[in-house]
Every structure is written in C-alpha cells, then in structure tokens.
Protein backbone atom coordinates (compact mmCIF):
# COMPACT_ATOMS: atom_id res chain seq x y z
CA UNK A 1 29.59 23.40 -1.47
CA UNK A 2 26.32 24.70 -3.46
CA UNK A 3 26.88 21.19 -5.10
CA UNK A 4 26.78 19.07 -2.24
CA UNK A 5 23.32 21.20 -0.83
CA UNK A 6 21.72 20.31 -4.06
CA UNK A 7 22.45 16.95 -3.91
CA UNK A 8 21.18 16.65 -0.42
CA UNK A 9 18.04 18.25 -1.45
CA UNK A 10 17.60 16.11 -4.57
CA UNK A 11 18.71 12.69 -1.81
CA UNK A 12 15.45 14.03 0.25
CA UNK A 13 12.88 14.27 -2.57
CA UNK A 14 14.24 10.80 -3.98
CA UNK A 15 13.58 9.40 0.09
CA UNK A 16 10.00 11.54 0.07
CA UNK A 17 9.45 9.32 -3.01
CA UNK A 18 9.87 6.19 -1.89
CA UNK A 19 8.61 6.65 1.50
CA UNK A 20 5.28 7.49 -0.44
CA UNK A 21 5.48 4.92 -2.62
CA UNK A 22 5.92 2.45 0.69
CA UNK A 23 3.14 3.73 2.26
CA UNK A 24 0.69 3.69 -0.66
CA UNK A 25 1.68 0.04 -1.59
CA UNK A 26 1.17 -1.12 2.28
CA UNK A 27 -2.35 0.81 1.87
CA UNK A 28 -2.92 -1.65 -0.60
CA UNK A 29 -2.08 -3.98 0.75
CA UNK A 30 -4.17 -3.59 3.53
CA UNK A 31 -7.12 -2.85 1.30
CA UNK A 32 -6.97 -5.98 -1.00
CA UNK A 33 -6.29 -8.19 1.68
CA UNK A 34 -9.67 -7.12 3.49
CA UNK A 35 -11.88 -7.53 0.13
CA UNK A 36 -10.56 -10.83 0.22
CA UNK A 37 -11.40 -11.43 3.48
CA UNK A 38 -14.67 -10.18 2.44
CA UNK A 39 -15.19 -11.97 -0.98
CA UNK A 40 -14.31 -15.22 1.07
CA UNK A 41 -16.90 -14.61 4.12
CA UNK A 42 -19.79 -13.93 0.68
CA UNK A 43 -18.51 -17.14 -0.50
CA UNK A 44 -19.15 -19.32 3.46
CA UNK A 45 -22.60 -17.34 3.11
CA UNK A 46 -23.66 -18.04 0.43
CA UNK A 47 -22.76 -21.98 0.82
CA UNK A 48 -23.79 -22.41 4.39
CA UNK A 49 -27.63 -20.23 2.26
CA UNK A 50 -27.88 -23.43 0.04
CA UNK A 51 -27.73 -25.75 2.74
C-alpha cells in the first residue's frame, strides 16, 4: 500500500509539472504574440511617417 501512496504522490508532482510548464509556455505565448503585434504597428508608423 505505502507503494501505491508514493506513486500517487510522485503522479501529482509529475501533473504540478506539466501544468506549470503549460501555463508558462501559453504566457509566452501571449507575450510574443503582443510584441509582434507591436513591432508590426512600429513598422505601419513608421511607413505611413515617410509618406
């Protein structure tokens, strides 16, 4: 039985892990896609500038 318990507890931190490693990767994500959206909106700027 002890065995089982341990292997439920080691199961949980393995799931903690890649719950983690989901959310930081979506953070990311989120974060590269918005200085993108950035970079692109200096680029229009700095075109529409010249005209």
């Amino acid at each position: 039985m002890g065995k089982i318990v341990e292997g439920i507890k080691v199961a949980a931190k393995v799931a903690e892990i890649v719950m983690a490693s989901a959310i930081v990767i979506e953070l990311v994500g989120k974060w590269c896609g918005k200085s993108k959206t950035a970079s692109v909106e200096t680029v229009v700027d700095e075109a529409t500038e010249t005209d």
